[in-house]
N, C-alpha and C. Protein backbone atom coordinates (compact mmCIF):
# COMPACT_ATOMS: atom_id res chain seq x y z
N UNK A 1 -5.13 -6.54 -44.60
CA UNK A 1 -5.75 -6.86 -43.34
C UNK A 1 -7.24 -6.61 -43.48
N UNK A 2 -8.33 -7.51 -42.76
CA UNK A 2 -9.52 -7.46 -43.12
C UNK A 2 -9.80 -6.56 -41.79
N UNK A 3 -10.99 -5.90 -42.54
CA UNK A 3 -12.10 -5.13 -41.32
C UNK A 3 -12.07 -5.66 -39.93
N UNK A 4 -12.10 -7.38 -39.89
CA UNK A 4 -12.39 -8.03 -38.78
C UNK A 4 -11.30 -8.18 -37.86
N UNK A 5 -9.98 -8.38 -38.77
CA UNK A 5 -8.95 -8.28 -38.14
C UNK A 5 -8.77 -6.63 -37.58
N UNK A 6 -8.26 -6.19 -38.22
CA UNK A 6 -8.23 -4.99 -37.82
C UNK A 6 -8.89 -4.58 -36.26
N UNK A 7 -10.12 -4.40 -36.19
CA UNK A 7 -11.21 -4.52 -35.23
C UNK A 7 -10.90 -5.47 -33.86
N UNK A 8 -10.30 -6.57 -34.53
CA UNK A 8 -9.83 -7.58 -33.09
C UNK A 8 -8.63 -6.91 -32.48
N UNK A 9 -7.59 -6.46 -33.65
CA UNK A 9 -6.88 -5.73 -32.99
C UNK A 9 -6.85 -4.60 -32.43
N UNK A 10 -7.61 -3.84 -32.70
CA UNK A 10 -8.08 -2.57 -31.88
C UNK A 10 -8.52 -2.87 -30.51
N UNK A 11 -9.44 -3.85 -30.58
CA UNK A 11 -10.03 -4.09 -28.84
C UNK A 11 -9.01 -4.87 -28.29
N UNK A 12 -8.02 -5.25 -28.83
CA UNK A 12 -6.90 -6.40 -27.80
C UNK A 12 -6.02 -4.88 -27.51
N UNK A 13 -5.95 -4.23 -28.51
CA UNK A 13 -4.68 -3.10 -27.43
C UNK A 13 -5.75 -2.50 -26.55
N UNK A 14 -6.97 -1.77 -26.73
CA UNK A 14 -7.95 -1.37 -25.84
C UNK A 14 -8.02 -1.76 -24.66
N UNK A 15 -8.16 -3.19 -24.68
CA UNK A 15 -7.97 -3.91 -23.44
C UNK A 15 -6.67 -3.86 -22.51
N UNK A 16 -5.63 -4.00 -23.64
CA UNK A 16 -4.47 -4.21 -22.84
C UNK A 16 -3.90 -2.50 -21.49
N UNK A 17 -4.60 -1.85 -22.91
CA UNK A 17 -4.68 -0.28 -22.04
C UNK A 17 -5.25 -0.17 -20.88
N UNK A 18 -6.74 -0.71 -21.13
CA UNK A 18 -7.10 -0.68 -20.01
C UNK A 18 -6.66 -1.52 -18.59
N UNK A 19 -6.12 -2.65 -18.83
CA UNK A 19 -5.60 -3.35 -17.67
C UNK A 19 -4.11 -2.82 -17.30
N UNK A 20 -3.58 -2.14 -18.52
CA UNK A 20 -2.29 -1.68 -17.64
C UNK A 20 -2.56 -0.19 -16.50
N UNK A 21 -3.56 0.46 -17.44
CA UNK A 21 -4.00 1.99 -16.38
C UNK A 21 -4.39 1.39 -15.20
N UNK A 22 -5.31 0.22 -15.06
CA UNK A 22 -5.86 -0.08 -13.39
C UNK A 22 -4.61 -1.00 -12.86
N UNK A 23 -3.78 -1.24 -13.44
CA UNK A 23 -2.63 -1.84 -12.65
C UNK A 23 -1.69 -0.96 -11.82
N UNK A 24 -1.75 0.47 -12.45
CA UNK A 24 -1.24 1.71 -12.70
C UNK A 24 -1.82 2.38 -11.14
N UNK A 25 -2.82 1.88 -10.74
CA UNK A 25 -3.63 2.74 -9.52
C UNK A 25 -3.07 2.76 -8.17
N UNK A 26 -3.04 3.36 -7.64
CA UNK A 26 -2.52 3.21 -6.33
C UNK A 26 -3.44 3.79 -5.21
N UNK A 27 -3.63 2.23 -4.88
CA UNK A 27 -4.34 2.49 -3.40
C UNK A 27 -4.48 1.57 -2.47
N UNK A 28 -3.05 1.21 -2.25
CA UNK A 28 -2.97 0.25 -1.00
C UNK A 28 -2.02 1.09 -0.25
N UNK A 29 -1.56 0.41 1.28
CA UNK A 29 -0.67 1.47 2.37
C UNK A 29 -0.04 0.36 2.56
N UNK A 30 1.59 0.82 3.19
CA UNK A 30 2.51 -0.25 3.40
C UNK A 30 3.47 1.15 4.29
N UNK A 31 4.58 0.05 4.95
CA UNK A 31 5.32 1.09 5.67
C UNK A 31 6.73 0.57 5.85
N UNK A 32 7.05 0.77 7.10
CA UNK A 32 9.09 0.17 7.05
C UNK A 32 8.93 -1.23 7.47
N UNK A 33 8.01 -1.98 8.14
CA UNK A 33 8.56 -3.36 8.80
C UNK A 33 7.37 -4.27 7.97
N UNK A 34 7.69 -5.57 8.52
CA UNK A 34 6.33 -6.20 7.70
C UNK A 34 5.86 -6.99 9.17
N UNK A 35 4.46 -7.09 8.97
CA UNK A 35 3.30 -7.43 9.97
C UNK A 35 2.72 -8.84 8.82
N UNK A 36 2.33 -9.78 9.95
CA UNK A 36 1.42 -10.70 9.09
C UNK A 36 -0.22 -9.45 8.97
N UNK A 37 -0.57 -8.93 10.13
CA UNK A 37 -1.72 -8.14 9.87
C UNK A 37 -2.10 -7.24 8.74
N UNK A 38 -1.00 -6.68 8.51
CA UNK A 38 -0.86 -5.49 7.50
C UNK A 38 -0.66 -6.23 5.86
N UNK A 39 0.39 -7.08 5.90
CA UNK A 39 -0.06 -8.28 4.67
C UNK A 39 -1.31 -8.70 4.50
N UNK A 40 -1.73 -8.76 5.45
CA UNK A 40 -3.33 -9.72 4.80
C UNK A 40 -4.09 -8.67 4.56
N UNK A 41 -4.30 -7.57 5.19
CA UNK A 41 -5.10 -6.02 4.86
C UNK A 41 -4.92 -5.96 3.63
N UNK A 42 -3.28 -5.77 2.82
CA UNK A 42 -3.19 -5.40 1.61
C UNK A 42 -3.68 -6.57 1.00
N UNK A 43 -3.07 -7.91 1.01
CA UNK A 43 -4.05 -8.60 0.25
C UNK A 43 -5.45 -8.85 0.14
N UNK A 44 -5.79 -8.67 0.81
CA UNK A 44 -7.79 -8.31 0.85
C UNK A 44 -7.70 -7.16 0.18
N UNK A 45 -7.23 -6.30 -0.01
CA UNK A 45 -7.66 -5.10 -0.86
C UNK A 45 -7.78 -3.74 0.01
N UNK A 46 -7.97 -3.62 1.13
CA UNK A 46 -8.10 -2.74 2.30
C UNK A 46 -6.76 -2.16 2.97
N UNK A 47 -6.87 -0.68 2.73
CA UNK A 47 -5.60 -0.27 3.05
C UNK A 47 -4.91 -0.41 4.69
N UNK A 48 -4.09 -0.70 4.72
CA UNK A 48 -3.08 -0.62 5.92
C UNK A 48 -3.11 0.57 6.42
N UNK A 49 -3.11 0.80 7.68
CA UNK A 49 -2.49 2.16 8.12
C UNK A 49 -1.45 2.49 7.71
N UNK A 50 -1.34 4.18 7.87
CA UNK A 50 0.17 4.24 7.51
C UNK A 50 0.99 4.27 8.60
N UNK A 51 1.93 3.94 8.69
CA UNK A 51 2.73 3.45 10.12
C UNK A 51 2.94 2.22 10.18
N UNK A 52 2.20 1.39 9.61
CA UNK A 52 1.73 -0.03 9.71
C UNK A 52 2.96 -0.42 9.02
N UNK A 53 3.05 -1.97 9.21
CA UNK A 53 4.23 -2.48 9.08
C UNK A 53 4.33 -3.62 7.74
N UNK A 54 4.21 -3.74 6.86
CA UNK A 54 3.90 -4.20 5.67
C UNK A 54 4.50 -3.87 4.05
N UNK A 55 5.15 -4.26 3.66
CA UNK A 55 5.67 -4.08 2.52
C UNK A 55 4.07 -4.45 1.32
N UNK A 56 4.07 -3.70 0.72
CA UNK A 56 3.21 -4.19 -0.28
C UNK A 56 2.55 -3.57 -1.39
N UNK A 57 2.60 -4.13 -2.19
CA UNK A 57 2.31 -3.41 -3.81
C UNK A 57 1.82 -2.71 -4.09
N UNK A 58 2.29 -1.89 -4.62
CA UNK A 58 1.59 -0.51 -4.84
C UNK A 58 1.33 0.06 -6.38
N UNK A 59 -0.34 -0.32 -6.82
CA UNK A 59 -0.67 -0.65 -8.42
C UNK A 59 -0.27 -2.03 -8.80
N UNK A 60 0.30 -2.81 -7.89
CA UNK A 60 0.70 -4.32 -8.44
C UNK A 60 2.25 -3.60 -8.94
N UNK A 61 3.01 -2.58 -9.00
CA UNK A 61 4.32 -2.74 -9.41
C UNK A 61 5.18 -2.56 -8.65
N UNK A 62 5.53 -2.09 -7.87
CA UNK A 62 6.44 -1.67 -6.78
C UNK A 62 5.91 -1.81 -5.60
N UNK A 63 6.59 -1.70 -4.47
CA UNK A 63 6.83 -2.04 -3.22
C UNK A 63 7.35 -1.24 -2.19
N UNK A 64 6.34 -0.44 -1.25
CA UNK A 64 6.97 0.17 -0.72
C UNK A 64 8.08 -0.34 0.75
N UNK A 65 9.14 -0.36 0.57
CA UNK A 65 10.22 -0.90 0.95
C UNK A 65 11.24 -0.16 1.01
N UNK A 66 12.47 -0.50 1.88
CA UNK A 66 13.42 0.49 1.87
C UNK A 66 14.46 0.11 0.77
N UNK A 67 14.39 -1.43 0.43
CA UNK A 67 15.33 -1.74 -0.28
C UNK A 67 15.07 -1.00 -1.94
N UNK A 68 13.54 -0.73 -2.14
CA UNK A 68 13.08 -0.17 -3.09
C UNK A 68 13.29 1.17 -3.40
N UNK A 69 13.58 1.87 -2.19
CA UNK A 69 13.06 2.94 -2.26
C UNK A 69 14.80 4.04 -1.29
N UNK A 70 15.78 2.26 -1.71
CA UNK A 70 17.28 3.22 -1.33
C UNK A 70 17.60 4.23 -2.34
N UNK A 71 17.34 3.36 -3.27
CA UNK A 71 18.27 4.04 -4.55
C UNK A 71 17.79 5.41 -4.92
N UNK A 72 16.05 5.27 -5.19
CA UNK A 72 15.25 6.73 -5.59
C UNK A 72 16.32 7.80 -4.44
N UNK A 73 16.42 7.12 -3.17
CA UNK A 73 16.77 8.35 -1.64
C UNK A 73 17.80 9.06 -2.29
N UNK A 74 18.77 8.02 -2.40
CA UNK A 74 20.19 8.17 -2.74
C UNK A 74 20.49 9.25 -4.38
N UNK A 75 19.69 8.59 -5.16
CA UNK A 75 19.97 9.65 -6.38
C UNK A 75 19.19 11.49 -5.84
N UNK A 76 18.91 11.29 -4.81
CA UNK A 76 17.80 12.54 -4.27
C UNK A 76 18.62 13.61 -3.53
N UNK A 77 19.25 12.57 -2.82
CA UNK A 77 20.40 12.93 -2.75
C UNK A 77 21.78 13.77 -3.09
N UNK A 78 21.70 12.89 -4.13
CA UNK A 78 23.32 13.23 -4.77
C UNK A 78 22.59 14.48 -5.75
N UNK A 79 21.91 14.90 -5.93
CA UNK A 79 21.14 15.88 -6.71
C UNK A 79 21.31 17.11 -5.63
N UNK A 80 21.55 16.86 -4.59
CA UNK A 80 22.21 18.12 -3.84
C UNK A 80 23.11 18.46 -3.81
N UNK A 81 23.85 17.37 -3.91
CA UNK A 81 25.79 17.35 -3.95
C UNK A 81 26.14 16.17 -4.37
N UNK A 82 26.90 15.78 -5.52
CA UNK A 82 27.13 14.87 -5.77
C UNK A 82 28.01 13.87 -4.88
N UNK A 83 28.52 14.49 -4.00
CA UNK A 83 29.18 13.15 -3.29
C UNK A 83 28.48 12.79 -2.16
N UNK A 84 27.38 13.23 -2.06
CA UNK A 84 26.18 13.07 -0.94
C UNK A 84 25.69 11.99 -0.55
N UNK A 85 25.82 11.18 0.75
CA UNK A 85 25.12 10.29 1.17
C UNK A 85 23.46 10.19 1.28
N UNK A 86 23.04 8.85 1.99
CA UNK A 86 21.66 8.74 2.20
C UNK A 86 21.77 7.82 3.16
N UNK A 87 21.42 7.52 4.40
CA UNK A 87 21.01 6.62 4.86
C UNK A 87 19.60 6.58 5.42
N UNK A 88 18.58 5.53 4.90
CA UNK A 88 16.91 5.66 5.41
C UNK A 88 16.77 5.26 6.45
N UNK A 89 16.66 5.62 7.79
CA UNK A 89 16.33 5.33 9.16
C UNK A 89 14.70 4.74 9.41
N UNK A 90 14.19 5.60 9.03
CA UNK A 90 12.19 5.32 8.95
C UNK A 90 11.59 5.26 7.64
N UNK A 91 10.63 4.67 7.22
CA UNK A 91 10.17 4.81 6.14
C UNK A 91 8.52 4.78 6.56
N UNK A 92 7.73 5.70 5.70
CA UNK A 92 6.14 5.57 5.85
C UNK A 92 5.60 5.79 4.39
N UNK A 93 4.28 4.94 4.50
CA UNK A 93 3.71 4.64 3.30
C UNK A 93 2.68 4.48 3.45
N UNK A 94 1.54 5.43 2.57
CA UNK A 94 0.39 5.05 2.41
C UNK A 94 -0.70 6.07 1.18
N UNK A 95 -1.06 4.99 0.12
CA UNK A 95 -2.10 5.65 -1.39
C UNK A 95 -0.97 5.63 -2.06
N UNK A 96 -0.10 4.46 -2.40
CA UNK A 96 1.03 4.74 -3.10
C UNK A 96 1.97 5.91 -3.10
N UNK A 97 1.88 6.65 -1.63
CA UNK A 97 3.07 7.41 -1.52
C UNK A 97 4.11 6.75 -0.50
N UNK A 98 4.98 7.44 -0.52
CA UNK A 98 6.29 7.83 0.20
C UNK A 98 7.26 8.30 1.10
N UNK A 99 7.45 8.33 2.20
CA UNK A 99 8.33 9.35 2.85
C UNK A 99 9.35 8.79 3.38
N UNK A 100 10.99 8.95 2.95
CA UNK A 100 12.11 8.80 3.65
C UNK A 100 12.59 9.77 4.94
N UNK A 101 12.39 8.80 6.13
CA UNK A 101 12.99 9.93 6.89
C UNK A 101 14.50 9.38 7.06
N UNK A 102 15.16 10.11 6.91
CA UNK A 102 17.32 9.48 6.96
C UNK A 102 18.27 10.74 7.07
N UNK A 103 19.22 10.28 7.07
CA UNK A 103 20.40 11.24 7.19
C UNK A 103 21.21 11.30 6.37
N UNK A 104 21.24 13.04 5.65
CA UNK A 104 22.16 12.77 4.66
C UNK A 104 23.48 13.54 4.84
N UNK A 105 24.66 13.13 4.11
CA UNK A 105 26.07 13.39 4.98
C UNK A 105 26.87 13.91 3.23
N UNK A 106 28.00 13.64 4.14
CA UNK A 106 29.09 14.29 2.49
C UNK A 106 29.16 12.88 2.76
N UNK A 107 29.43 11.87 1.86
CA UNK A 107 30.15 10.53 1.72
C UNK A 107 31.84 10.43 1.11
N UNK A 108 32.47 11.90 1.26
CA UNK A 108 33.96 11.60 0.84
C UNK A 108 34.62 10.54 1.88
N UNK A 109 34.49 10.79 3.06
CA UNK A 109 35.38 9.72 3.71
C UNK A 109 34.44 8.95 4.44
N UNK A 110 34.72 7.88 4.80
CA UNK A 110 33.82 6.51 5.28
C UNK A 110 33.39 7.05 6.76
N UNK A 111 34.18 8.27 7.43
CA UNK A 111 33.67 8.83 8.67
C UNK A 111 32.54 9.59 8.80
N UNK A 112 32.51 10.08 7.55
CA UNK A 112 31.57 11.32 7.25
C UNK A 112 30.51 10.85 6.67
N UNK A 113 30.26 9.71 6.30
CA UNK A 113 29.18 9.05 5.41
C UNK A 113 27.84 9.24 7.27
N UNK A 114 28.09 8.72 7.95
CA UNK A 114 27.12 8.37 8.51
C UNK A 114 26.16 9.83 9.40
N UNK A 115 27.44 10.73 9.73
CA UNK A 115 26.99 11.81 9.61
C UNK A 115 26.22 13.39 9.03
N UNK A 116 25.62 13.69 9.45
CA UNK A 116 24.92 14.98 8.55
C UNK A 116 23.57 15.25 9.23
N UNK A 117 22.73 15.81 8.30
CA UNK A 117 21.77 16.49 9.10
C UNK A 117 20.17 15.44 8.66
N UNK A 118 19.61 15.52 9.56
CA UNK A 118 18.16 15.29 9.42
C UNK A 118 17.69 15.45 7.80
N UNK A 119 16.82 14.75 7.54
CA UNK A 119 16.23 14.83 5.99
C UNK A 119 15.28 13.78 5.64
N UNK A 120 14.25 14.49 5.15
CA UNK A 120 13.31 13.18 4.48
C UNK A 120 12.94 13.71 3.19
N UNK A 121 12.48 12.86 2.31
CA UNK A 121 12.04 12.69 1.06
C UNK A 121 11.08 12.19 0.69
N UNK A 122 9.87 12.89 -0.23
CA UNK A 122 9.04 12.59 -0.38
C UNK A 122 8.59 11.57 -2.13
N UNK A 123 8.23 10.88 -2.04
CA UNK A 123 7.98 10.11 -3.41
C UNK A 123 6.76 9.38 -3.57
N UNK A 124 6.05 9.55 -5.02
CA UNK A 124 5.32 8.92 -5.36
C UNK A 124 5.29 7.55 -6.29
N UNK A 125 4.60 6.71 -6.11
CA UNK A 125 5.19 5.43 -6.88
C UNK A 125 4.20 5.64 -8.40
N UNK A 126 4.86 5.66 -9.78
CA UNK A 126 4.70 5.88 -10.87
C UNK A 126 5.07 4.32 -11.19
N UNK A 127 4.04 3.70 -11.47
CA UNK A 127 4.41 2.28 -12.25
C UNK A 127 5.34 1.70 -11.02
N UNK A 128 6.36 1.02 -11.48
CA UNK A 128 7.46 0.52 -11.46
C UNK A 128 8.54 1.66 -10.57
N UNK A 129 8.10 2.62 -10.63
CA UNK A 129 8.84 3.60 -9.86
C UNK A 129 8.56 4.56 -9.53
N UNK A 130 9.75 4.80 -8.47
CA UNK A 130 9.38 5.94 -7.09
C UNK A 130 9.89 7.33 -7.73
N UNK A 131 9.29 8.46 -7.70
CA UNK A 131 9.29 9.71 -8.18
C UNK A 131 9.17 10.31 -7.25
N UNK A 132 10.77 11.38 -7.27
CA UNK A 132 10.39 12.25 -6.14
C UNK A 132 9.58 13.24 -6.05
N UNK A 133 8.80 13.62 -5.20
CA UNK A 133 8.28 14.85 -5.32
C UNK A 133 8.74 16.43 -5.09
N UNK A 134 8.61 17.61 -5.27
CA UNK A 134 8.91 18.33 -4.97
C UNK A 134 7.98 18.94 -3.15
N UNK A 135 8.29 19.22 -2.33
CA UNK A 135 7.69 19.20 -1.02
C UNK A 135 6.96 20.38 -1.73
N UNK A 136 7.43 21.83 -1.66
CA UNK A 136 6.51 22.83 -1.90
C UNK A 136 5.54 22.60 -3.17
N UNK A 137 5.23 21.70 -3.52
CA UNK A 137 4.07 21.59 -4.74
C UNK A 137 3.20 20.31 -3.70
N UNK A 138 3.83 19.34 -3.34
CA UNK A 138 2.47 18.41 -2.90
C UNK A 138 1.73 18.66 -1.19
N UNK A 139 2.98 19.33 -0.55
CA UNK A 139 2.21 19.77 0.57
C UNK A 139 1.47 21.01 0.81
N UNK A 140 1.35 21.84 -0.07
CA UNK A 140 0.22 23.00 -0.37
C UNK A 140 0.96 24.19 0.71
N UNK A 141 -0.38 25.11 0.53
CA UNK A 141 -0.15 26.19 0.81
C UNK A 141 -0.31 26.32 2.65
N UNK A 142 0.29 25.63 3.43
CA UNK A 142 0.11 25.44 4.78
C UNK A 142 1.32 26.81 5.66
N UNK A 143 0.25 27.83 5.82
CA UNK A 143 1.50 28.79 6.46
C UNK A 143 1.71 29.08 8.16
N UNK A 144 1.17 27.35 8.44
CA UNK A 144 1.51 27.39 10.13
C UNK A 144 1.85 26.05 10.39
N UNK A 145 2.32 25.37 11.33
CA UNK A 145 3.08 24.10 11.77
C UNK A 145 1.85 23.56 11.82
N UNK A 146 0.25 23.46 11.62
CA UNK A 146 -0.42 22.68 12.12
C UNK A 146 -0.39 21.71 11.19
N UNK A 147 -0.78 20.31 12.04
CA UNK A 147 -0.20 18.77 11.23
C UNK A 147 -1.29 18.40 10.52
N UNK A 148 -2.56 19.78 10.41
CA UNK A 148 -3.66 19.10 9.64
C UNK A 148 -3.07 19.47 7.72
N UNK A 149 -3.48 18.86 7.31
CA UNK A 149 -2.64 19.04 5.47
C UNK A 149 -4.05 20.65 5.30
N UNK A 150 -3.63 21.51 4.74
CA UNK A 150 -4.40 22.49 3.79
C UNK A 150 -5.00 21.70 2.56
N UNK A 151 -6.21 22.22 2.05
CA UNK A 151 -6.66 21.83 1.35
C UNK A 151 -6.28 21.52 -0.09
N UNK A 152 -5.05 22.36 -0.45
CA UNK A 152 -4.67 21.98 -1.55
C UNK A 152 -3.45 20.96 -1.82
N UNK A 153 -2.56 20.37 -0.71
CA UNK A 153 -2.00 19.44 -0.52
C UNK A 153 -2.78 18.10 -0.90
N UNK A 154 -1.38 17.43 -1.85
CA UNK A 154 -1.60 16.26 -2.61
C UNK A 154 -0.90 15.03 -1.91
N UNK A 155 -0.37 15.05 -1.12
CA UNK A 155 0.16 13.64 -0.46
C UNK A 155 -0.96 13.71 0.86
N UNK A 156 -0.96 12.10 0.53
CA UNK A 156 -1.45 11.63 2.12
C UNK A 156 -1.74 12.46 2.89
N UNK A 157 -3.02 12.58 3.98
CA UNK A 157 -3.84 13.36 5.13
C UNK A 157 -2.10 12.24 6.12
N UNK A 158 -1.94 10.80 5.71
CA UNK A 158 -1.71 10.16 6.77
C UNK A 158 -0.26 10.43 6.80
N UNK A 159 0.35 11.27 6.00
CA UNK A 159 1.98 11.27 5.61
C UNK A 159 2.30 13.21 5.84
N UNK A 160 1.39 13.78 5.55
CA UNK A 160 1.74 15.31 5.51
C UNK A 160 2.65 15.78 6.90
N UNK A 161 2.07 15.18 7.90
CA UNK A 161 3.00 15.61 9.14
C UNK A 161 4.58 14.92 8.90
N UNK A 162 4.80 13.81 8.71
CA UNK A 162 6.29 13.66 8.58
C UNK A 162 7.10 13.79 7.25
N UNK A 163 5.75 14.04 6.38
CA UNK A 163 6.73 14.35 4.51
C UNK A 163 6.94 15.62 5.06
N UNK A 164 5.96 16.40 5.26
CA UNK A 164 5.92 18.08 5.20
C UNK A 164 6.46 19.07 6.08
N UNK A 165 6.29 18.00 7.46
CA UNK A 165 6.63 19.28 8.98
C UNK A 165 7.93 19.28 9.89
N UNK A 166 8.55 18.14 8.85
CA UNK A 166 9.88 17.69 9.51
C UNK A 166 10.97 17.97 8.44
């Protein structure tokens, strides 16, 4: 292989690195319903509120959506108890995060699936996928109900009250 080659190939993976890391970024907002308003926000480039009603890409790979974002619930789930339900009632999104608010139940019998207690889940979108977070690491050191985030909290100013206080 010549010098020159070599060299071309160095800057073609260089490149390719670099366009996959900024594909990789996350900083658009999306939430549970879709809005023509909130679509066109994300497509202009300008984030959505969070609350806002808009499915939409987050780094260009994923989608914050419920249909996206059953399965992450559900394995989040069953990581408590394996025969553990999920059902997502609300969903909020915004900076490529996450929050399931749903109900999770025992799922042994088809009666008991829909029942159980209050629960949400917090996730960040990594590429192609939703990663849960652990609550006591991204919502910081907050040792009173107030809905403002502490300074060392890593999710959303716009998500900390319903990832963190519920």
């Amino acid at each position: 292989m010549t010098r020159v080659s070599r060299l071309t190939a160095v800057a073609g993976i260089a490149a390719l690195a670099v366009t996959g890391l900024a594909a990789c970024s996350s900083s658009s907002s999306s939430s549970s319903a879709s809005s023509p308003a909130a679509s066109s926000a994300a497509a202009s480039g300008s984030p959505a509120a969070a609350g806002s009603s808009s499915p939409s890409a987050v780094g260009g790979m994923t989608e914050c959506t419920k249909d996206k974002l059953s399965a992450p619930a559900l394995q989040a789930a069953q990581a408590m108890g394996k025969t553990n339900t999920y059902s997502i009632d609300t969903l909020d999104c915004a900076n490529g995060w996450a929050v399931t608010s749903g109900t999770l139940g025992n799922g042994s019998t088809a009666a008991n699936s829909p029942q159980g207690a209050p629960t949400t889940f917090v996730f960040q979108a990594e590429g192609q996928f939703w990663v849960l977070q652990d609550k006591t690491k991204v919502c910081g050191t907050n040792g009173s109900t107030s809905s403002t985030p502490p300074a060392d909290a890593t999710i959303p100013a716009a998500l900390f009250k319903v990832g963190c206080l519920t």
